[in-house]
PDB file of N, CA and C in Angstrom:
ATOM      1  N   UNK A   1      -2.947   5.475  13.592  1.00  0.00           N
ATOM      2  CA  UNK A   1      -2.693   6.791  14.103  1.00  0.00           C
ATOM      3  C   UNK A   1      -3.624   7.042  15.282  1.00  0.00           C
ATOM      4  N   UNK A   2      -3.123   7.973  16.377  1.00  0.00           N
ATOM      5  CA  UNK A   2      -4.189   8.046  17.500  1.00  0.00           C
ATOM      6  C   UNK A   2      -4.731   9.088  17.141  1.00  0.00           C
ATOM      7  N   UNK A   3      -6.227   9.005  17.556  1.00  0.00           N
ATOM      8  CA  UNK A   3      -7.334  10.234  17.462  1.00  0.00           C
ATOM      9  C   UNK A   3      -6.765  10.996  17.779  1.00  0.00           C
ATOM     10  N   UNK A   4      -6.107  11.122  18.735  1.00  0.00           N
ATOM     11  CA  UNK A   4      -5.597  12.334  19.315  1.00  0.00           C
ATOM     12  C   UNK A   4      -4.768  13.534  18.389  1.00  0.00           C
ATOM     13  N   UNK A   5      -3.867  13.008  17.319  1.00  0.00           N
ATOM     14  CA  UNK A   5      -3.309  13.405  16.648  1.00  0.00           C
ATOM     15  C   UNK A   5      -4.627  14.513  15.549  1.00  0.00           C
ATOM     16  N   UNK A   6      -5.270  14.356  15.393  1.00  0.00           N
ATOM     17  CA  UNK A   6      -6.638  14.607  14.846  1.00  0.00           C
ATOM     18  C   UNK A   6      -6.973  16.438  15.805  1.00  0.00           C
ATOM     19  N   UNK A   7      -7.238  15.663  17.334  1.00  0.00           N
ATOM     20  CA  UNK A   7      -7.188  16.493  18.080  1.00  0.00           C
ATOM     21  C   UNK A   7      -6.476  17.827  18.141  1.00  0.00           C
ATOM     22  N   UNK A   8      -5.098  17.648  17.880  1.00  0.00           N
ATOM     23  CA  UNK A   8      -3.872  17.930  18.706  1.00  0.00           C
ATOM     24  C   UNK A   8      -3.720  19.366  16.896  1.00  0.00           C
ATOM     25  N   UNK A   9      -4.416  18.770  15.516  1.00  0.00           N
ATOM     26  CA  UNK A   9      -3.865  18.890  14.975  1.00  0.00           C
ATOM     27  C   UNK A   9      -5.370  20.297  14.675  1.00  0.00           C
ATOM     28  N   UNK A  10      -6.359  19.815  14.977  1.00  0.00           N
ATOM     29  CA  UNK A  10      -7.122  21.311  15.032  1.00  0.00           C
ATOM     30  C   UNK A  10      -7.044  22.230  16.149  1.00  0.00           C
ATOM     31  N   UNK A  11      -6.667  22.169  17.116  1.00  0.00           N
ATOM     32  CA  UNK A  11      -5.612  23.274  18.296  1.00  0.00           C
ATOM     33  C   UNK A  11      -4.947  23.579  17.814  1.00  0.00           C
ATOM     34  N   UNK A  12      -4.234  23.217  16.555  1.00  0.00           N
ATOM     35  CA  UNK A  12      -2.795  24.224  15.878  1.00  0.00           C
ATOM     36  C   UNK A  12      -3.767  24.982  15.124  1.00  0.00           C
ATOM     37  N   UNK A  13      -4.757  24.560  13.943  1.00  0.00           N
ATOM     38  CA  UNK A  13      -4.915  25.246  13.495  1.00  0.00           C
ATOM     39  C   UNK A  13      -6.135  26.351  14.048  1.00  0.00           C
ATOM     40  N   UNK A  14      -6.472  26.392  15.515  1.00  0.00           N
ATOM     41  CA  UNK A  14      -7.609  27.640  15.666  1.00  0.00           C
ATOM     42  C   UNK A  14      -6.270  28.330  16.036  1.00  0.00           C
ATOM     43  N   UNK A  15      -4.701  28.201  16.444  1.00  0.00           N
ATOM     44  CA  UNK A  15      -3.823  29.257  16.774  1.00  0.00           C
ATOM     45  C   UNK A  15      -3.052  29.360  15.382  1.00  0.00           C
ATOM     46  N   UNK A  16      -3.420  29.092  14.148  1.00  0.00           N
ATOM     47  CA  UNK A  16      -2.847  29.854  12.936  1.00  0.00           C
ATOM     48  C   UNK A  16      -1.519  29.173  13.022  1.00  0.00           C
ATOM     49  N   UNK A  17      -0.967  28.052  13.601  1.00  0.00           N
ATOM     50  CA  UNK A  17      -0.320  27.011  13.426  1.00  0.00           C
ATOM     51  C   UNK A  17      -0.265  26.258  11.779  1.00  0.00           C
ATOM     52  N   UNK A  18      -1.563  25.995  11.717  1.00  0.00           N
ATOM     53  CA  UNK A  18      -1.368  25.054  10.270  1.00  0.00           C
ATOM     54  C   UNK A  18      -2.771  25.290  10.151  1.00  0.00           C
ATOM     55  N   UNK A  19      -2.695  25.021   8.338  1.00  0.00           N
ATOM     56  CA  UNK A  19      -4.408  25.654   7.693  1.00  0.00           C
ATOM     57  C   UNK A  19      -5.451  25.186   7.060  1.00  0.00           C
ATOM     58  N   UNK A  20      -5.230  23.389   8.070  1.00  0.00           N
ATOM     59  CA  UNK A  20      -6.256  22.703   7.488  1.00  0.00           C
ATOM     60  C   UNK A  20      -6.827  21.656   8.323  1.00  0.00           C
ATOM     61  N   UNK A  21      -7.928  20.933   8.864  1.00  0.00           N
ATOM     62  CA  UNK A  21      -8.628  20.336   9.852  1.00  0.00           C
ATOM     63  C   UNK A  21      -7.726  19.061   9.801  1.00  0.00           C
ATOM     64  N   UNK A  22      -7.820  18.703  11.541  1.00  0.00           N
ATOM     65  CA  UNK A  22      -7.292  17.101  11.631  1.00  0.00           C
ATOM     66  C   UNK A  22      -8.340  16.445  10.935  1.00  0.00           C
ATOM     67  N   UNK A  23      -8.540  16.299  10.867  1.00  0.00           N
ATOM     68  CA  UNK A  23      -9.755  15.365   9.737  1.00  0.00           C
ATOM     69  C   UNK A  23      -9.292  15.426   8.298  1.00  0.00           C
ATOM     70  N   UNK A  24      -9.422  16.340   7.574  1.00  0.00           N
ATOM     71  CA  UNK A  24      -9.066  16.519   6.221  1.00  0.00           C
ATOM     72  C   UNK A  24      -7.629  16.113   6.506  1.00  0.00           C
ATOM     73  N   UNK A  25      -6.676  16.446   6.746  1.00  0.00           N
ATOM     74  CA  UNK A  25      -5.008  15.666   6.727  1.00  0.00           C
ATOM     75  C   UNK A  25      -5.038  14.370   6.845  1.00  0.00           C
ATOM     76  N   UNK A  26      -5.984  13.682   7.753  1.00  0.00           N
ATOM     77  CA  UNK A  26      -5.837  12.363   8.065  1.00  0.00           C
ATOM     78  C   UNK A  26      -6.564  11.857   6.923  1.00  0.00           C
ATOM     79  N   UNK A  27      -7.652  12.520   6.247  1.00  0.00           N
ATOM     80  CA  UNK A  27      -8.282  11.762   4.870  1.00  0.00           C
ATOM     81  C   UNK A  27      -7.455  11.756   3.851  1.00  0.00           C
ATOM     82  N   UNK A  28      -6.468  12.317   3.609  1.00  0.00           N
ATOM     83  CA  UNK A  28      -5.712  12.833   2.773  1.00  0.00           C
ATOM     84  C   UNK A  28      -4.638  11.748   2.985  1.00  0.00           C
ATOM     85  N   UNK A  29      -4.091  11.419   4.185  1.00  0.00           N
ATOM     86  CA  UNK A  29      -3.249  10.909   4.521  1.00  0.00           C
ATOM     87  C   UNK A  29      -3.382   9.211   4.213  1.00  0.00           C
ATOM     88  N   UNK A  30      -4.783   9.182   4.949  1.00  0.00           N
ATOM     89  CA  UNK A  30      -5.012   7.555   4.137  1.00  0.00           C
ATOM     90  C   UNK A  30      -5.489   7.526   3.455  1.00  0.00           C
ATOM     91  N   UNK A  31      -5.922   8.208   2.139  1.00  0.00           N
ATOM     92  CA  UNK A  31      -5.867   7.673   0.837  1.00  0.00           C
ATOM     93  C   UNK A  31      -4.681   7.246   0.189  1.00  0.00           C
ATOM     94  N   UNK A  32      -3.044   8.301   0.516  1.00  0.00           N
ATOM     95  CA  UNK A  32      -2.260   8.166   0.369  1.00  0.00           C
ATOM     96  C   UNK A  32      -1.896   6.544   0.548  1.00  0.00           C
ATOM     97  N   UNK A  33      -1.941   6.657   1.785  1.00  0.00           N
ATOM     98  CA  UNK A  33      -1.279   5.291   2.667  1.00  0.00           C
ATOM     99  C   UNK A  33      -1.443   4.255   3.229  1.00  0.00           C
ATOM    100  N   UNK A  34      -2.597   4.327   3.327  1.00  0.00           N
ATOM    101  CA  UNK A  34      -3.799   3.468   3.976  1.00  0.00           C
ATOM    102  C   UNK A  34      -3.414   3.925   5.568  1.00  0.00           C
ATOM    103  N   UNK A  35      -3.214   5.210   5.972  1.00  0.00           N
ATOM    104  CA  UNK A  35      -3.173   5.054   7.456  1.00  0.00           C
ATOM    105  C   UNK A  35      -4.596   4.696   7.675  1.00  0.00           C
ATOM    106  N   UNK A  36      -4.376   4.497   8.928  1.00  0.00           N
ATOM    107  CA  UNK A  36      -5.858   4.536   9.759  1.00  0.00           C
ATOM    108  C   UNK A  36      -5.954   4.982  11.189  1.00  0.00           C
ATOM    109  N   UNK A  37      -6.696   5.126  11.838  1.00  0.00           N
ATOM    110  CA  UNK A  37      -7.693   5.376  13.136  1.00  0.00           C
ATOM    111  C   UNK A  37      -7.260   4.383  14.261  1.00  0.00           C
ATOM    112  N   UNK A  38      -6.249   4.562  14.815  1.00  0.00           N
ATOM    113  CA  UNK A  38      -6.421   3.540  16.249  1.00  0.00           C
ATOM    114  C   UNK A  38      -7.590   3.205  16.798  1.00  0.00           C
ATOM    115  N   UNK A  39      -8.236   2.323  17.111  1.00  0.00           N
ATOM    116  CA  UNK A  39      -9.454   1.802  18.069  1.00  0.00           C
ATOM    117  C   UNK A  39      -9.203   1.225  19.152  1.00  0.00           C
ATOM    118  N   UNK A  40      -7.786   1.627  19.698  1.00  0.00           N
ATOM    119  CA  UNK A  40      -7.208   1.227  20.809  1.00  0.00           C
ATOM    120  C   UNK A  40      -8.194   1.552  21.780  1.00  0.00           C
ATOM    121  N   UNK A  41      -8.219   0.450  22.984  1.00  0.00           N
ATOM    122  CA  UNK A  41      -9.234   1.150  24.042  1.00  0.00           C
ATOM    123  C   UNK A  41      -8.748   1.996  24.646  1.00  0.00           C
ATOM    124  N   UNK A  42      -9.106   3.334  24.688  1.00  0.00           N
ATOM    125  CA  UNK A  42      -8.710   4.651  25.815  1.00  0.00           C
ATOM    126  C   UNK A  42      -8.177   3.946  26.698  1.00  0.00           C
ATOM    127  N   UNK A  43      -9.038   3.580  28.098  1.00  0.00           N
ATOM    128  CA  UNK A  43      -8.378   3.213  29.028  1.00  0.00           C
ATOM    129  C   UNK A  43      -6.699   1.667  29.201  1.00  0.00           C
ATOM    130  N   UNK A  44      -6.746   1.865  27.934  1.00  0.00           N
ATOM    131  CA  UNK A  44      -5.490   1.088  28.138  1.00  0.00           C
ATOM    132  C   UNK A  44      -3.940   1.834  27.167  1.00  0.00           C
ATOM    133  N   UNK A  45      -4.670   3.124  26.599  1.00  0.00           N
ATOM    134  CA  UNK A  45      -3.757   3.956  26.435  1.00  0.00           C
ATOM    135  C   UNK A  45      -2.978   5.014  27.554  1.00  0.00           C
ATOM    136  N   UNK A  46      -4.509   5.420  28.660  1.00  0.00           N
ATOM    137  CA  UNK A  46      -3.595   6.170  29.559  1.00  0.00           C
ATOM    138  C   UNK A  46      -2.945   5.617  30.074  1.00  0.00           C
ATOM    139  N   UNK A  47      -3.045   3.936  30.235  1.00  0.00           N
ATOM    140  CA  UNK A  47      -2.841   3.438  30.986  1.00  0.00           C
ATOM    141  C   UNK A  47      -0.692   3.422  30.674  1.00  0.00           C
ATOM    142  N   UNK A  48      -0.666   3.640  29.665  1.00  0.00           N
ATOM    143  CA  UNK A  48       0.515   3.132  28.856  1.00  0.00           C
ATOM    144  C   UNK A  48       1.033   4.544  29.298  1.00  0.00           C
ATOM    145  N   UNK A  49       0.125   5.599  28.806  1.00  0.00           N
ATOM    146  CA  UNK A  49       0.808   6.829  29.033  1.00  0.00           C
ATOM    147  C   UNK A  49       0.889   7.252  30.442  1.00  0.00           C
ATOM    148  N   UNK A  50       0.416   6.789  32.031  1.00  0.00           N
ATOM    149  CA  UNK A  50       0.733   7.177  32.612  1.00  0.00           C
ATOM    150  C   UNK A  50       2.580   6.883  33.197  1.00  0.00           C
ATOM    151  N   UNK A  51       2.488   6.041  32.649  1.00  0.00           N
ATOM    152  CA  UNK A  51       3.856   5.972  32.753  1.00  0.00           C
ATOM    153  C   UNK A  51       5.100   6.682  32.060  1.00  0.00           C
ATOM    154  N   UNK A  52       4.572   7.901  31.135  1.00  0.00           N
ATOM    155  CA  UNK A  52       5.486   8.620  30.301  1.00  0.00           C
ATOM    156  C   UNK A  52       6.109   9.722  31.079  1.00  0.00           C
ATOM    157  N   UNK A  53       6.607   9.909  32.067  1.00  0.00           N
ATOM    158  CA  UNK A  53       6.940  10.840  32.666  1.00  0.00           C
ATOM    159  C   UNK A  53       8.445  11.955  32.266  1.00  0.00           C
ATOM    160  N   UNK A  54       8.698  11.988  31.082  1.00  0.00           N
ATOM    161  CA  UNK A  54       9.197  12.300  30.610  1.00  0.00           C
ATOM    162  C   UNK A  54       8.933  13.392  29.725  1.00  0.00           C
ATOM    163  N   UNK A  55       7.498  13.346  29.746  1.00  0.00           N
ATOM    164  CA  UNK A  55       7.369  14.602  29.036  1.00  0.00           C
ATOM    165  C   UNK A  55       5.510  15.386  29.695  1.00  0.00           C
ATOM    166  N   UNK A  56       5.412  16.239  30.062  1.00  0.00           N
ATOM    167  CA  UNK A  56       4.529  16.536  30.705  1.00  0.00           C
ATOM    168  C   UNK A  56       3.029  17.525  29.588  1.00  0.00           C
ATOM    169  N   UNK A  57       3.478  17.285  28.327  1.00  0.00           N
ATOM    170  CA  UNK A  57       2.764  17.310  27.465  1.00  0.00           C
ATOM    171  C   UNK A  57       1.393  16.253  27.473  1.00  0.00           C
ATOM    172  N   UNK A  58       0.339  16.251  27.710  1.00  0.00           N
ATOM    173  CA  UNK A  58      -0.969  15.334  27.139  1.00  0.00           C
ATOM    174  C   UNK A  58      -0.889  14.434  25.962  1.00  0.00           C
ATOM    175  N   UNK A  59      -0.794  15.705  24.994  1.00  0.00           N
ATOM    176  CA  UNK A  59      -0.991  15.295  23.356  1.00  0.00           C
ATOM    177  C   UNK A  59      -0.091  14.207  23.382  1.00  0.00           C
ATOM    178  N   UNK A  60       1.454  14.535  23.537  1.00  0.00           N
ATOM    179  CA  UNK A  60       2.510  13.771  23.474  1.00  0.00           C
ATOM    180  C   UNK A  60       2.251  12.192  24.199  1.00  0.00           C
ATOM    181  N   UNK A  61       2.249  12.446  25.602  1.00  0.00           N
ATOM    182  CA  UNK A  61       2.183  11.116  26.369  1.00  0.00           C
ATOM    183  C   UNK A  61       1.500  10.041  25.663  1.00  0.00           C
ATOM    184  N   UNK A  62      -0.198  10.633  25.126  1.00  0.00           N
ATOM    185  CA  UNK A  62      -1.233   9.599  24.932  1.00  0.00           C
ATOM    186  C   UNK A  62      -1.205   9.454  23.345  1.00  0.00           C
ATOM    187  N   UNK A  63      -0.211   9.854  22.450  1.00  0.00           N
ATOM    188  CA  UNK A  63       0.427   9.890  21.335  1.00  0.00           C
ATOM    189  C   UNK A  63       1.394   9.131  20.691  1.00  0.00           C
ATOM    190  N   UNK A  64       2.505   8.997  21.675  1.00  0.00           N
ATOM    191  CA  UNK A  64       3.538   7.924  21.591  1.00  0.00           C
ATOM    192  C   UNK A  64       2.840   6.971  22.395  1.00  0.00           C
ATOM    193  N   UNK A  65       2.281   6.982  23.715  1.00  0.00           N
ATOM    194  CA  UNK A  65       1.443   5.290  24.454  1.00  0.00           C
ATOM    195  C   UNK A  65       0.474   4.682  23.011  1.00  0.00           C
ATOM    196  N   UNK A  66      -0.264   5.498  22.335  1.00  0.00           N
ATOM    197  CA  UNK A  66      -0.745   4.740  21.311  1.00  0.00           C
ATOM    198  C   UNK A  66       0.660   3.465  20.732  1.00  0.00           C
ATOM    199  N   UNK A  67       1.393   5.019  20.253  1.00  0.00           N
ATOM    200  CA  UNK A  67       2.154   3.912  19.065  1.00  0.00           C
ATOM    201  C   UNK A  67       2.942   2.542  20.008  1.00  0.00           C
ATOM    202  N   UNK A  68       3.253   3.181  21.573  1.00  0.00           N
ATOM    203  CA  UNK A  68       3.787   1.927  22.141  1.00  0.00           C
ATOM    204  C   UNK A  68       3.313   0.880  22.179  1.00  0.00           C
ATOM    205  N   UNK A  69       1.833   0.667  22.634  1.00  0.00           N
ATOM    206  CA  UNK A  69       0.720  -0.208  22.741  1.00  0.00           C
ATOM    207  C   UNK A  69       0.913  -1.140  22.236  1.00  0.00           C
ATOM    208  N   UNK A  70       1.189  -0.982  20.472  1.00  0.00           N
ATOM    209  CA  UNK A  70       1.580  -1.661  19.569  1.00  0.00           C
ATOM    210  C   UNK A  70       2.806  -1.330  18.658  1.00  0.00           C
ATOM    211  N   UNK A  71       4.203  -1.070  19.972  1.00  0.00           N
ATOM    212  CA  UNK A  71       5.077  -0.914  19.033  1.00  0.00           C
ATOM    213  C   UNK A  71       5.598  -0.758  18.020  1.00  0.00           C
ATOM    214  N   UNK A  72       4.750   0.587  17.272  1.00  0.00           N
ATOM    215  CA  UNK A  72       4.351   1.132  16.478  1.00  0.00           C
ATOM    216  C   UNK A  72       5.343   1.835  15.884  1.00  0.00           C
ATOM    217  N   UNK A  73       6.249   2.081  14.810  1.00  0.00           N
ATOM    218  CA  UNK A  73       6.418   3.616  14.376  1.00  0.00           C
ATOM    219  C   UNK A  73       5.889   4.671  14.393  1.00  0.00           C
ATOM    220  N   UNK A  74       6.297   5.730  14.933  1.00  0.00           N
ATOM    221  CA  UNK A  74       5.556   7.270  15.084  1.00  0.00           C
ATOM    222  C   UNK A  74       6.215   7.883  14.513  1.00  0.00           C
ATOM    223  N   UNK A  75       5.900   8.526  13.339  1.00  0.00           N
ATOM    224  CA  UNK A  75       6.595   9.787  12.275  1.00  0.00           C
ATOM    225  C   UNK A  75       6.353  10.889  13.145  1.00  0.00           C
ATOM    226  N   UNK A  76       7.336  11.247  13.666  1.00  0.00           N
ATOM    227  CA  UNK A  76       7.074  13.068  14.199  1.00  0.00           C
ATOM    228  C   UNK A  76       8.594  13.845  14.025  1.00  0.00           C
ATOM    229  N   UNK A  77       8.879  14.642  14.292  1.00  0.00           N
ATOM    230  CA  UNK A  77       9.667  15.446  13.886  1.00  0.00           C
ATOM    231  C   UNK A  77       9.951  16.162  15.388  1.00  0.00           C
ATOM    232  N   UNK A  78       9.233  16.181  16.848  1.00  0.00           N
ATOM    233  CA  UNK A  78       9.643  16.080  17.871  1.00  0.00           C
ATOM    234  C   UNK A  78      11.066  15.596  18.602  1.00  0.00           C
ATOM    235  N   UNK A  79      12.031  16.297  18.965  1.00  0.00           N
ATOM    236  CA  UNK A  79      13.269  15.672  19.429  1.00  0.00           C
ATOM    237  C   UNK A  79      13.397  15.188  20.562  1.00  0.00           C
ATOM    238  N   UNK A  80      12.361  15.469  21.647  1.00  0.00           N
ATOM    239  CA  UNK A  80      12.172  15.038  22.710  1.00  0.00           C
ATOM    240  C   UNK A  80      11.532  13.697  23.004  1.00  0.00           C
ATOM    241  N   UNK A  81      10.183  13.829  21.966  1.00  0.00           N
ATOM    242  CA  UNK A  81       9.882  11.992  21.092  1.00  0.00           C
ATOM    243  C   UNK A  81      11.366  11.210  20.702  1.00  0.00           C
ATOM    244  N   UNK A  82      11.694  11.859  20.050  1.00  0.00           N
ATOM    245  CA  UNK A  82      12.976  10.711  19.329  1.00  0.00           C
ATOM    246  C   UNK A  82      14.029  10.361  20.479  1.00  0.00           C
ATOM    247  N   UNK A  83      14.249  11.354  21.569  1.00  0.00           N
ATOM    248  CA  UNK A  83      15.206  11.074  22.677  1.00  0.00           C
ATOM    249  C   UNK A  83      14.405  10.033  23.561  1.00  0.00           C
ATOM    250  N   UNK A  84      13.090  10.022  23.335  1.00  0.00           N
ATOM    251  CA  UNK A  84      12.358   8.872  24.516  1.00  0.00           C
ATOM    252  C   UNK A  84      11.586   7.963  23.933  1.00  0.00           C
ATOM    253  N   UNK A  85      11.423   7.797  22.900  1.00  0.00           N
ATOM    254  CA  UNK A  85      10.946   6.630  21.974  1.00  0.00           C
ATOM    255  C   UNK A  85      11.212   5.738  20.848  1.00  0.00           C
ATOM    256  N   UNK A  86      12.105   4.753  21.200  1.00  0.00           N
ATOM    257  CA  UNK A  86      12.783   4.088  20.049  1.00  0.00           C
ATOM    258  C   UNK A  86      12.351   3.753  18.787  1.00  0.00           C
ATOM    259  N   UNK A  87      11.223   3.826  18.732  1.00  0.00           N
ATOM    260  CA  UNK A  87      10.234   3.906  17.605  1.00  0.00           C
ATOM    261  C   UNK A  87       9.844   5.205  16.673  1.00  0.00           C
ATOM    262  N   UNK A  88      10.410   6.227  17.041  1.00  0.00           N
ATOM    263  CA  UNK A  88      10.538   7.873  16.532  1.00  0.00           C
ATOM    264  C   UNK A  88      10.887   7.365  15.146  1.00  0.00           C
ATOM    265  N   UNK A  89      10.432   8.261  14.315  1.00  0.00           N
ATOM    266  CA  UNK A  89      10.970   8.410  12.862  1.00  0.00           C
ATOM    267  C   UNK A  89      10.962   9.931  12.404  1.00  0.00           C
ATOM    268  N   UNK A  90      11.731  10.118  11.847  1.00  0.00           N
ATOM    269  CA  UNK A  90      11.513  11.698  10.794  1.00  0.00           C
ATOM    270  C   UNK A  90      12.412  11.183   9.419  1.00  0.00           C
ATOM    271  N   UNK A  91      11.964  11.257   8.315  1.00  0.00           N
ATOM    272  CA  UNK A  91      12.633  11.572   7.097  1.00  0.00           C
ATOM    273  C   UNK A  91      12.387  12.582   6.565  1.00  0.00           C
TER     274      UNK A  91
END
């Protein structure tokens, strides 16, 4: 998973979005699952994401360039992800 998601996910909750720290979801999440922590090098994520021009979102670009990096599955629920990333999932 990219840090960013971490990021992206305590900005929802200081706007009363959702009511619990990117941190605690992601601990929660890999105990579940064993997710983990990308250690992708930054500079070879923007690098992925400058080429996302499709969506002029931050979070997004350097979000899906993670999962591209390593042709990854990305669970999101985004329709604009799923229209530009063949790797989109929602169940």
């Amino acid at each position: 998973m990219s840090p960013m998601v971490v990021l992206e996910i305590d900005l929802m909750r200081e706007i009363g979005r959702v009511y619990e720290s990117g941190e605690r979801m992601f601990r929660e999440l890999a105990k579940r699952s064993g997710l983990a922590i990308s250690d992708t090098p930054f500079a070879e994520v923007v690098y992925e994401a400058s080429a996302l021009s499709w969506t002029k979102d931050p979070f997004d670009r350097i979000i899906v360039a993670e999962a591209a990096v390593h042709g990854a599955t990305l669970v999101t629920k985004d329709p604009n992800i799923h229209d530009h990333y063949e790797h989109a999932l929602w169940e």
